[in-house]
Protein backbone atom coordinates (compact mmCIF):
# COMPACT_ATOMS: atom_id res chain seq x y z
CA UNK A 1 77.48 118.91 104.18
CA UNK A 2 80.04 116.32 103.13
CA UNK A 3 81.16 115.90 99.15
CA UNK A 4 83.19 112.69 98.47
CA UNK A 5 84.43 111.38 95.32
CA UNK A 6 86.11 107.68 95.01
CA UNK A 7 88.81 106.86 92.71
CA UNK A 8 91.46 104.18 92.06
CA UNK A 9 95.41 103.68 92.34
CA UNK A 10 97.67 104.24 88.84
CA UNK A 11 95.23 105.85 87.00
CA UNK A 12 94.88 108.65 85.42
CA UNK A 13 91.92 110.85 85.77
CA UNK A 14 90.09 114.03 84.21
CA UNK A 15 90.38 116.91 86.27
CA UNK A 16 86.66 117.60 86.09
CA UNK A 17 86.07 115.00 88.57
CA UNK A 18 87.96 116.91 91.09
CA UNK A 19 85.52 119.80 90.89
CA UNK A 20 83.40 118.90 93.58
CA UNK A 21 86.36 118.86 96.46
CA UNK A 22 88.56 122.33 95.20
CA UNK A 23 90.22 122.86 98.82
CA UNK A 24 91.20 119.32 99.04
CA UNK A 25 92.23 119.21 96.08
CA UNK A 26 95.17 122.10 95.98
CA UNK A 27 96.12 120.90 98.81
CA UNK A 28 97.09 117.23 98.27
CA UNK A 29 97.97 118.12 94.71
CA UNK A 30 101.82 117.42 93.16
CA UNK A 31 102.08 117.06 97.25
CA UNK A 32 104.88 114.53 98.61
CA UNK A 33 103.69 112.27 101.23
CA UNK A 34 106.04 113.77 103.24
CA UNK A 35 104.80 117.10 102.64
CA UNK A 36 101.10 115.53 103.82
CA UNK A 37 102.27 113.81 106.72
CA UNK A 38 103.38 117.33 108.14
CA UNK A 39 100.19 118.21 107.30
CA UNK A 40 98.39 115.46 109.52
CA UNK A 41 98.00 112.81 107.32
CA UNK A 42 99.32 109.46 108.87
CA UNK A 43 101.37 107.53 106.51
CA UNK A 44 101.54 103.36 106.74
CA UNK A 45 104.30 102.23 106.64
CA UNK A 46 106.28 105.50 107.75
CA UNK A 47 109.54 104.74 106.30
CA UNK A 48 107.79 105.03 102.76
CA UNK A 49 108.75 108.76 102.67
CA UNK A 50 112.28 107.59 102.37
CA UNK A 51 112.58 105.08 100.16
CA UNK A 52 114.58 105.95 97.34
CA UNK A 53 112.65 103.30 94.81
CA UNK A 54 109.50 104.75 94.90
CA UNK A 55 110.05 108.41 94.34
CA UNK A 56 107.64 108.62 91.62
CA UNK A 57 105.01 107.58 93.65
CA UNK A 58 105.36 109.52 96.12
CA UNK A 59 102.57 112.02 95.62
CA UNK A 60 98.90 110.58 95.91
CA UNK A 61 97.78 113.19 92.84
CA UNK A 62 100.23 114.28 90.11
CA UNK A 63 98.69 117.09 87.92
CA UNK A 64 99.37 115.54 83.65
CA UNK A 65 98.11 117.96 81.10
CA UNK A 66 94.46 117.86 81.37
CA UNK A 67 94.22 115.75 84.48
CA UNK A 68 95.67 114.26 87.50
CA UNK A 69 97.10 110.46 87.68
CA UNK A 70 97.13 108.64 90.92
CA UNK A 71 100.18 106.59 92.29
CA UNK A 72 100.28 103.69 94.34
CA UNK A 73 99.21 105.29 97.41
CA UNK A 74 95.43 104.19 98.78
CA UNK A 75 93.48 105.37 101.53
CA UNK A 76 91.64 108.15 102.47
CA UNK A 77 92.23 112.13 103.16
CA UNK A 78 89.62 114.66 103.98
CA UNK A 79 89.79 118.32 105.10
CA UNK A 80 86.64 120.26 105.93
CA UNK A 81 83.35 118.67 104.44
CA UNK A 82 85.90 116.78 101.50
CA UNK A 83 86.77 113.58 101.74
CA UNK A 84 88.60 111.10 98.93
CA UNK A 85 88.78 108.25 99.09
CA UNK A 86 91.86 106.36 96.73
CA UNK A 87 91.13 102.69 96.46
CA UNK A 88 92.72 99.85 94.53
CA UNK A 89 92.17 99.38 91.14
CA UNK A 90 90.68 96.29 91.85
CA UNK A 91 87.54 97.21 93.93
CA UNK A 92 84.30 97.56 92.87
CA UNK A 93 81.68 99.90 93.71
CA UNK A 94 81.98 101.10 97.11
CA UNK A 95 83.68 97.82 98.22
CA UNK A 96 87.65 97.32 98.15
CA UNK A 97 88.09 93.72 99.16
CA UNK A 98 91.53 93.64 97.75
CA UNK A 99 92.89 96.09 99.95
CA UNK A 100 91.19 94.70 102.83
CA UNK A 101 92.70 91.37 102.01
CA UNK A 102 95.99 92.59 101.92
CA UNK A 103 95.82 94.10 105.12
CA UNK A 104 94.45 91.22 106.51
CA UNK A 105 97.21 88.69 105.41
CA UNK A 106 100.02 91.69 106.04
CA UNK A 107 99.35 93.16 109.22
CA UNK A 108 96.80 90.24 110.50
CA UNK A 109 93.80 93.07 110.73
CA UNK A 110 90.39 92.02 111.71
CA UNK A 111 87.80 91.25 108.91
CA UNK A 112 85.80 94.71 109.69
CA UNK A 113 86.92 96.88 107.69
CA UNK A 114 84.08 98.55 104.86
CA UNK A 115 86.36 101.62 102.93
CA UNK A 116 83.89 104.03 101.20
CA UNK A 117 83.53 107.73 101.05
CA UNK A 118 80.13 108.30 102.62
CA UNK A 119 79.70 110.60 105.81
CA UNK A 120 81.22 107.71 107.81
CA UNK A 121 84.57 108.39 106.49
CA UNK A 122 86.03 109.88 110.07
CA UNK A 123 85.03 106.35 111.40
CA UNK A 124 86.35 104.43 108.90
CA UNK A 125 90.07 106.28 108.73
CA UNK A 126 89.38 105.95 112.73
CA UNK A 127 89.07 102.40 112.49
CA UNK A 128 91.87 102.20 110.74
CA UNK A 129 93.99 104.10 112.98
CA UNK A 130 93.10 101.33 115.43
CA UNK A 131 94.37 98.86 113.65
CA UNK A 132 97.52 99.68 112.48
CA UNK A 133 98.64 100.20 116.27
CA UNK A 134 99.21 96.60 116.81
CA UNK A 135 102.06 96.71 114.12
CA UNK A 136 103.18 99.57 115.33
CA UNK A 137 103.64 98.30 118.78
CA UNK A 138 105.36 95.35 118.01
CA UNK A 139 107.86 97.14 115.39
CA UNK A 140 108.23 99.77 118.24
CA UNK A 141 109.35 97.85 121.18
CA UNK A 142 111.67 95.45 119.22
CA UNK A 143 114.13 97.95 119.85
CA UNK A 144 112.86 97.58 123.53
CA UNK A 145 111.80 99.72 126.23
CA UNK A 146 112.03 103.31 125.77
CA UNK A 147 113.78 105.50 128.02
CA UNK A 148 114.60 108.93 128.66
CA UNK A 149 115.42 111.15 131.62
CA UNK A 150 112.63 111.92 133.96
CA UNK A 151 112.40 114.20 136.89
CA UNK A 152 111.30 112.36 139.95
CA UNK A 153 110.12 113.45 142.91
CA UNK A 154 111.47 112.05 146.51
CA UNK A 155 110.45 112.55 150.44
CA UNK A 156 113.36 110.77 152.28
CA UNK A 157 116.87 110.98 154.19
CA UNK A 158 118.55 109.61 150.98
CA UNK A 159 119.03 113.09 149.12
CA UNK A 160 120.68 113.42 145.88
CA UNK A 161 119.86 116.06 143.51
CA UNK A 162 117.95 119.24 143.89
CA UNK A 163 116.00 120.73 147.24
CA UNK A 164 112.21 121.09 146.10
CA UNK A 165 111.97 123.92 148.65
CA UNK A 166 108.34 124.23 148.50
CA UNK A 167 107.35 120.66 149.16
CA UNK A 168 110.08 120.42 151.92
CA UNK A 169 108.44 123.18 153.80
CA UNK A 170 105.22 121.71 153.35
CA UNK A 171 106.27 118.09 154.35
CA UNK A 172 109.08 118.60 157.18
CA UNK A 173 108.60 121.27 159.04
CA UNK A 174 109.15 120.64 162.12
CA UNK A 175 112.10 119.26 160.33
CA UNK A 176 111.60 115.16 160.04
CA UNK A 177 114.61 113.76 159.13
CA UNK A 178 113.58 113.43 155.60
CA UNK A 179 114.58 115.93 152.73
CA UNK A 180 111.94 116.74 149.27
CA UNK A 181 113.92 117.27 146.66
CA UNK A 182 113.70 115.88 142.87
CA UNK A 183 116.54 113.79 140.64
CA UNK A 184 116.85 113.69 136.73
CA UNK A 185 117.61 109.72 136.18
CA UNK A 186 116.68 107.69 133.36
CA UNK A 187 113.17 106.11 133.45
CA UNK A 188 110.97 103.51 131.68
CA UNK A 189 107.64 105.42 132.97
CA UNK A 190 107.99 108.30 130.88
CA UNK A 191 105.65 110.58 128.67
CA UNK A 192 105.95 108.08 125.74
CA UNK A 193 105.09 105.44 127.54
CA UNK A 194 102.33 106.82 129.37
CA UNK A 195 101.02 107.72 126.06
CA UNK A 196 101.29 104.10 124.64
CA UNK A 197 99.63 102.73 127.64
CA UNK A 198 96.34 105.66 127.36
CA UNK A 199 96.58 104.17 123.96
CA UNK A 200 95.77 100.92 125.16
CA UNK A 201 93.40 101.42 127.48
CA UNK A 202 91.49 103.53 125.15
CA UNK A 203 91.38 100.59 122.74
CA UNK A 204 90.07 98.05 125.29
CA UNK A 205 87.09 100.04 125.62
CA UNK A 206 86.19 99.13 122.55
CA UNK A 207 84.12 96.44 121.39
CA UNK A 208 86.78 94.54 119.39
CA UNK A 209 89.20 96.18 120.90
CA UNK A 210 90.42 93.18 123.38
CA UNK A 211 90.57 91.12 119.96
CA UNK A 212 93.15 93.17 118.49
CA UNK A 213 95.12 93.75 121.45
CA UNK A 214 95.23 89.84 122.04
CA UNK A 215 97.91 89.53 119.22
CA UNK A 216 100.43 91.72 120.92
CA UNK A 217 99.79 90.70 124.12
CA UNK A 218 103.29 90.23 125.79
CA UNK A 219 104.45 93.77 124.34
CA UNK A 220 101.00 95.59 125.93
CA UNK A 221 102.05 93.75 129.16
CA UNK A 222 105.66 95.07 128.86
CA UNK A 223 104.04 98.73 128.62
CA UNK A 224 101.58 98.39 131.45
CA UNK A 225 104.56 96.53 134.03
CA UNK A 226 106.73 99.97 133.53
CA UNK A 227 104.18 102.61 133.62
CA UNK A 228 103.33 102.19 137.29
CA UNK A 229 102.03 105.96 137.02
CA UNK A 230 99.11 105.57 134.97
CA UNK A 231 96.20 107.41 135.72
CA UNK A 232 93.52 107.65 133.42
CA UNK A 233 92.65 111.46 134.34
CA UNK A 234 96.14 112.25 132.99
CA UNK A 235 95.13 111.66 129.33
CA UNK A 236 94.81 115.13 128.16
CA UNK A 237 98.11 116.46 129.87
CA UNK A 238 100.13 113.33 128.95
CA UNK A 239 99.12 113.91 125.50
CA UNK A 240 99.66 117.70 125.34
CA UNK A 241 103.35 116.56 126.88
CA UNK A 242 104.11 114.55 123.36
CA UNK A 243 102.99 117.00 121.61
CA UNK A 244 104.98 119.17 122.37
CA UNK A 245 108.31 116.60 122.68
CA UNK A 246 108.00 114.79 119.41
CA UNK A 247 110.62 111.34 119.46
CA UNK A 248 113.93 113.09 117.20
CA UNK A 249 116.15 110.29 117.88
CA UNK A 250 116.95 108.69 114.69
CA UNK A 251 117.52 105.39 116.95
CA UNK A 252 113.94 105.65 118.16
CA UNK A 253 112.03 106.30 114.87
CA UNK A 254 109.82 103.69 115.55
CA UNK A 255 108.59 105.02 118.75
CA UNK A 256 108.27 108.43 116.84
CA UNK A 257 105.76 107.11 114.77
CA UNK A 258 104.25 105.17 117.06
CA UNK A 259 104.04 108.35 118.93
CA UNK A 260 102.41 110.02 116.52
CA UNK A 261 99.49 107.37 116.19
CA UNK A 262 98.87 107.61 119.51
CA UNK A 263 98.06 111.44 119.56
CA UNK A 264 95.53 110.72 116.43
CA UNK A 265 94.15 108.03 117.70
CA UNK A 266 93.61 109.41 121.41
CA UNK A 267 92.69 113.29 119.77
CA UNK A 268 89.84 111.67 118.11
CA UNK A 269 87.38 111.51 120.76
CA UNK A 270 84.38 113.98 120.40
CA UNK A 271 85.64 113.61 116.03
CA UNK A 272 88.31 116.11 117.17
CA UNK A 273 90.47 114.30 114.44
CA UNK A 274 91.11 116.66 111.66
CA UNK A 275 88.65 119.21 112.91
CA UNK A 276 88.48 122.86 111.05
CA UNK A 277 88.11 123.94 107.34
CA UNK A 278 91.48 124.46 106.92
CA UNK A 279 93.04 121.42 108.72
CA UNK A 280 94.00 118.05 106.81
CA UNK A 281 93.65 114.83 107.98
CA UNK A 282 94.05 110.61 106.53
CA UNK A 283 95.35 108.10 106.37
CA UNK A 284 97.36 106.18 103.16
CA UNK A 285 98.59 102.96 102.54
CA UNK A 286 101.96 102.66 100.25
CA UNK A 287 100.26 99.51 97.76
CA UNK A 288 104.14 98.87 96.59
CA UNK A 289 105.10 97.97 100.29
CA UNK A 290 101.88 95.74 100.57
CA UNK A 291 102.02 94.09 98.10
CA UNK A 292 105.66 93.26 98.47
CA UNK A 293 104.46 92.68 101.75
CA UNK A 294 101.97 90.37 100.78
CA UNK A 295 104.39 88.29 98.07
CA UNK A 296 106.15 87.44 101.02
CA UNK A 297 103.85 85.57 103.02
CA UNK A 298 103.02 83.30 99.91
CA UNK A 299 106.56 82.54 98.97
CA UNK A 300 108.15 83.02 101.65
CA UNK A 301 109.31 78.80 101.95
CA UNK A 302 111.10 79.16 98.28
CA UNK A 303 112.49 83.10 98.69
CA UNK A 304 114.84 84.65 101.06
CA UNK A 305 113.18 88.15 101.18
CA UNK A 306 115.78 91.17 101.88
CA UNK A 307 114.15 94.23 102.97
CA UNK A 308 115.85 97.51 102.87
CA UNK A 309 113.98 99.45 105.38
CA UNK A 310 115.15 97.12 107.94
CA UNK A 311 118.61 96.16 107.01
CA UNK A 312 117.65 93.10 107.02
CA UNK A 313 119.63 90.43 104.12
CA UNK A 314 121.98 93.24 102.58
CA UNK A 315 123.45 92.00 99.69
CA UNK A 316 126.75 93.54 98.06
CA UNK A 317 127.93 94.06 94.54
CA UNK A 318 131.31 94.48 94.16
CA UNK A 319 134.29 93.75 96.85
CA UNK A 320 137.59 96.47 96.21
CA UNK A 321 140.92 96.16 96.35
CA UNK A 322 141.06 96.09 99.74
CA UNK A 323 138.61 93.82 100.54
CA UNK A 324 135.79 95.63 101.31
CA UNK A 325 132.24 95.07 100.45
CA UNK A 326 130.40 97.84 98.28
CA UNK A 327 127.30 98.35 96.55
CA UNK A 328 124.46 97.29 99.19
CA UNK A 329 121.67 96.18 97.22
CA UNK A 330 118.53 94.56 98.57
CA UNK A 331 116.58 92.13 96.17
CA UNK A 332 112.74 91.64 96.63
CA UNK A 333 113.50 88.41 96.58
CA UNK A 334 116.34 85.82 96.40
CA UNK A 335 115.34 81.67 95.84
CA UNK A 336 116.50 79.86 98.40
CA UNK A 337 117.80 76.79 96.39
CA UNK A 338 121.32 78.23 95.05
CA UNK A 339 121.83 75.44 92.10
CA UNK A 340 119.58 77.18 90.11
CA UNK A 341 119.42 80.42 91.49
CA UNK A 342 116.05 82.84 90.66
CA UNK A 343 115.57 86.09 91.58
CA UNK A 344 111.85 87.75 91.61
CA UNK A 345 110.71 91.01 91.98
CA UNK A 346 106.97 92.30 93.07
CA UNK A 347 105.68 95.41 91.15
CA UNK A 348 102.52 96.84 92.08
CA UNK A 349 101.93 97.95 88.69
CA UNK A 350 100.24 96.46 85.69
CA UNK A 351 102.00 94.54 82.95
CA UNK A 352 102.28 96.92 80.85
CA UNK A 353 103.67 99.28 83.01
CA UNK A 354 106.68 96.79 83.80
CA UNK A 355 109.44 98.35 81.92
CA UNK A 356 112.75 100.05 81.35
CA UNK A 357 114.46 100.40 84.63
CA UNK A 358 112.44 97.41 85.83
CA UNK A 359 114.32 95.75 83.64
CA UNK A 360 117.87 97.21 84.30
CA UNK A 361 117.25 96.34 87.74
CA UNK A 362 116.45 92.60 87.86
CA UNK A 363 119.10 91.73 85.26
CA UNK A 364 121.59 93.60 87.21
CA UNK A 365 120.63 91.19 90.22
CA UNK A 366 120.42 88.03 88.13
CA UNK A 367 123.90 88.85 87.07
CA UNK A 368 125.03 89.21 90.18
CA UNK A 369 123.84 85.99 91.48
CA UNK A 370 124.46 84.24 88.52
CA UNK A 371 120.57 83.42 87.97
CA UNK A 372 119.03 82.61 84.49
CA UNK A 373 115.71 83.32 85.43
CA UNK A 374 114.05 86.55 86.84
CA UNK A 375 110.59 87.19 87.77
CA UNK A 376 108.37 90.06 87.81
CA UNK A 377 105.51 89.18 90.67
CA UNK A 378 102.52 91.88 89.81
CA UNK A 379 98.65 91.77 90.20
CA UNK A 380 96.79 90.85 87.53
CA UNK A 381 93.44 92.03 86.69
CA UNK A 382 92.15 89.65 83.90
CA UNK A 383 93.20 86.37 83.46
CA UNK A 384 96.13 84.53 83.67
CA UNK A 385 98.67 85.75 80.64
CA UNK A 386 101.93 85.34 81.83
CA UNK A 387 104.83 87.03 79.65
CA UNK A 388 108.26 85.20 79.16
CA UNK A 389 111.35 87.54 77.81
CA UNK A 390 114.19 86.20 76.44
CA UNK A 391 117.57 87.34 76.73
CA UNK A 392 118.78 88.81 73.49
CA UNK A 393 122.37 88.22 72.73
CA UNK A 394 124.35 89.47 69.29
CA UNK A 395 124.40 93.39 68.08
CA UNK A 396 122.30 95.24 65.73
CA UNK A 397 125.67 96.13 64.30
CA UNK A 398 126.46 92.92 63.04
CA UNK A 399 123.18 92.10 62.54
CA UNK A 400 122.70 89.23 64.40
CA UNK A 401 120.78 90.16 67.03
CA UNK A 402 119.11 86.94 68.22
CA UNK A 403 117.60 85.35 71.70
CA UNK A 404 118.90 83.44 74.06
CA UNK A 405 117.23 80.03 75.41
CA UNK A 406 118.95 80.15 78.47
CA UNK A 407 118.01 83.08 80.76
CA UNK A 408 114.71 84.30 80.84
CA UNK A 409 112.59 87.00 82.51
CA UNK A 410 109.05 85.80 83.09
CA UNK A 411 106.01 88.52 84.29
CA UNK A 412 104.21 86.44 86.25
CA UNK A 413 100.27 87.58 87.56
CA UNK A 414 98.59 86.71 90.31
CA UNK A 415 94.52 86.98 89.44
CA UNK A 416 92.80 89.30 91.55
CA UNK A 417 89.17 87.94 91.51
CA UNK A 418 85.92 90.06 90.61
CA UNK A 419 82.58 90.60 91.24
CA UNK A 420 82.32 88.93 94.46
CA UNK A 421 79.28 88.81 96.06
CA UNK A 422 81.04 89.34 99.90
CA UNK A 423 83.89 89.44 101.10
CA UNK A 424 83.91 85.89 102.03
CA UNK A 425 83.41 84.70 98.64
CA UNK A 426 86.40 86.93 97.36
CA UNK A 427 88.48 85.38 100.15
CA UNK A 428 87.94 82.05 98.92
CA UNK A 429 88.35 83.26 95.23
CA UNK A 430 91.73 84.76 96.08
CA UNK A 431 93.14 81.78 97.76
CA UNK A 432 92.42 79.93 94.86
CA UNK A 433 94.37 82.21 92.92
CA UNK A 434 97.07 81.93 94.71
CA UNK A 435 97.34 78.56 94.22
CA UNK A 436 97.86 78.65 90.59
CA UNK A 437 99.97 81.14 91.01
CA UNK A 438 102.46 79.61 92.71
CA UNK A 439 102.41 76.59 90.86
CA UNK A 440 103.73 79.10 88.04
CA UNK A 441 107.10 79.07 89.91
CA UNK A 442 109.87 77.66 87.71
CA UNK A 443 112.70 77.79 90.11
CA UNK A 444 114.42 74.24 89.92
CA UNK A 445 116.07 72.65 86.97
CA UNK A 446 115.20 68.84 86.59
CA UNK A 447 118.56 67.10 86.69
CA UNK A 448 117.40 64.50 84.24
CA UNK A 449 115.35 66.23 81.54
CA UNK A 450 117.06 69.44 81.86
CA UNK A 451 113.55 71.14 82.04
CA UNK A 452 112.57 73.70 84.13
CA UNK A 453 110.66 72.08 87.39
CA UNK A 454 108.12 73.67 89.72
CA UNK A 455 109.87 73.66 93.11
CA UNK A 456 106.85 72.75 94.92
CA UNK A 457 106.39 70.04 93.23
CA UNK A 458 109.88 68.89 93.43
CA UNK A 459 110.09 69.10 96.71
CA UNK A 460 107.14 67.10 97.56
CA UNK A 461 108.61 64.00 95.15
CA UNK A 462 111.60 64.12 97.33
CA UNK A 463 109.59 64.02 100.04
């Protein structure tokens, strides 16, 4: 018998609802993710365990008093005949289209995916497994092939390295000319390999599975040129073989959790995936990085978009005596027009919840580039009511603590649609959204009027 219970991101809930999944719940409870991905949860993206901005979120339930509040974590986690599902705050009934449209425009997933809680769930967080792989492909061989030392084995006059004694007996005697023996030499057809390319083969038998492959088509034919040694009846051992060599190069981290999808998603035939009362199994989504994520790909022609993660666009803070940079910082995101410079930030939080440190943060950037407007980027869940802050200036000491015209902090929503009928229909909702919300975008002062100009639109009339 399977009990399930739904519930949504950042919110806080009684702990009477928990009642009807105990086990699961002590043991995801005040839990870090990292704790739960030792566990056998998988986490997406798996870098979110060590970023230092989102430490608060870093547990999925946080016991409060009375109840427990959820972070910005979604997915799902199940152990025995419990499942949970965490969903965005934003979905509606069993359906979270906003999640699913996320992943769509982030990570280019195919329009398949139904998250609920029913006795499906193993074939839903399966699915899902699936999909992610294609990221984690591409991230993985970016840092290209792997490579390790292997052991061949060798049947020729050309010896170097060790006698296989056994074999030579077996091969050369009456003695042949040739020597068996085995050499240790760096290879391309390794274990890890060999367990990426199962991985793909695995995923062609399945009925979308060529569709989702298609997208990362030269890296899957960079696996399957330099595993010449495949052999499909070598699953099981290949897999045993990475399980018991986990990826601890720091270098390689992709490939480690690559590596680590690859045993789910290959373990899960015959629903051997979290199998046993006592074992724990999921997957979970950090919302923060997706929506970030997400941001990006709508504003991505008006903001450079630094990303910590990947070192990629490291900005600096101060430069010492000596003339060295210090004080990496990474901006969500930078405008790229510098005569009126705007910096934005994406919180995956409501308005209200946009506060304190939030705001230490962004004016410490805006000072730094010299900006006079900042922007907080957040999904909104009504309508459109965008709040502008003001710059105070002056000093309740001297009482003349006033606000300043010129630099501004704006919390700007993007409308997350409801009560679709389909996910079609929210698709088409949301891209209307978006619309309007970039037109919101006040990053270009007209030379003329001295008013604030959308930069869309500016750039069109020059065009």
């Amino acid at each position: 018998m399977t009990t399930a219970i739904r519930v949504k991101d950042n919110t806080e809930i009684s702990r009477i609802e928990f009642d009807s999944i105990p086990n699961l719940t002590k043991r995801i409870v005040d839990k870090t993710i990292a704790q739960l991905e030792k566990d056998g949860v998988f986490v997406f993206p798996e870098h979110i365990r060590e970023s230092s901005d989102i430490a608060e979120e870093q547990m999925i339930l946080q016991s409060t008093n009375e109840s427990y509040r959820t972070g910005n974590i979604m997915g799902f986690v199940g152990m025995g005949g419990e499942r949970l599902a965490i969903q965005s705050r934003f979905s509606y009934g069993e359906q979270d289209y906003f999640l699913q449209y996320m992943l769509e425009r982030v990570l280019d997933f195919p329009n398949v995916l139904e998250l609920g809680t029913d006795v499906n769930h193993d074939n839903r967080l399966y699915s899902l497994l699936l999909f992610v792989f294609p990221y984690y492909l591409k991230t993985a061989l970016r840092k290209g092939t792997f490579k390790t030392y292997a052991r061949h084995n060798y049947n020729d006059s050309n010896f170097k390295g060790a006698v296989d004694i056994a074999a030579h007996i077996k091969r050369n005697v009456p003695f042949t000319g040739s020597i068996a023996y085995t050499q240790r030499e760096f290879s391309y057809d390794n274990s890890v390999m060999e367990l990426i390319r199962h991985s793909i083969e695995f995923i062609k038998t399945k009925p979308y599975g060529n569709q989702l492959l298609w997208k990362v088509r030269d890296e899957v034919a960079s696996v399957m040129k330099v595993t010449s040694e495949y052999d499909f009846h070598s699953r099981k051992k290949v897999v045993e073989a990475n399980k018991k060599n986990p990826i601890r190069h720091a270098y390689y981290h992709e490939y480690r959790a690559l590596q680590a999808l690859c045993i789910m998603i290959l373990q899960h035939e015959k629903h051997q995936i979290g199998s046993g009362i006592k074992l724990i199994h999921g997957i979970l989504f950090d919302g923060a990085w997706l929506w970030e994520q997400y941001i990006s790909t709508q504003i991505a022609d008006v903001f450079y978009h630094p990303m910590n993660k990947g070192g990629v666009g490291a900005q600096q803070l101060f430069t010492n005596a000596r003339g060295h940079k210090e004080g990496r910082i990474y901006p969500d995101f930078i405008s790229i027009h510098n005569d009126e410079r705007v910096i934005a930030d994406a919180k995956y939080k409501p308005i209200e919840n946009i506060r304190s440190k939030d705001y230490w943060q962004v004016l410490a950037y805006m000072f730094r580039f010299d900006a006079k407007q900042g922007y907080y980027l957040y999904p909104e869940s009504g309508v459109e009511s965008n709040q502008v802050l003001y710059l105070n200036q002056g000093s309740t000491y001297e009482d003349n603590v006033e606000k300043r015209n010129d630099i501004l902090i704006m919390k700007c929503g993007l409308v997350i649609p409801s009560g679709a009928e389909n996910y079609g229909a929210f698709s088409k909702a949301m891209m209307e959204s978006e619309t309007r919300f970039k037109s919101q975008f006040l990053v270009k002062k007209h030379s003329d009027s001295g008013e604030y100009k959308n930069h869309y639109e500016a750039d069109t009339q020059k065009s």
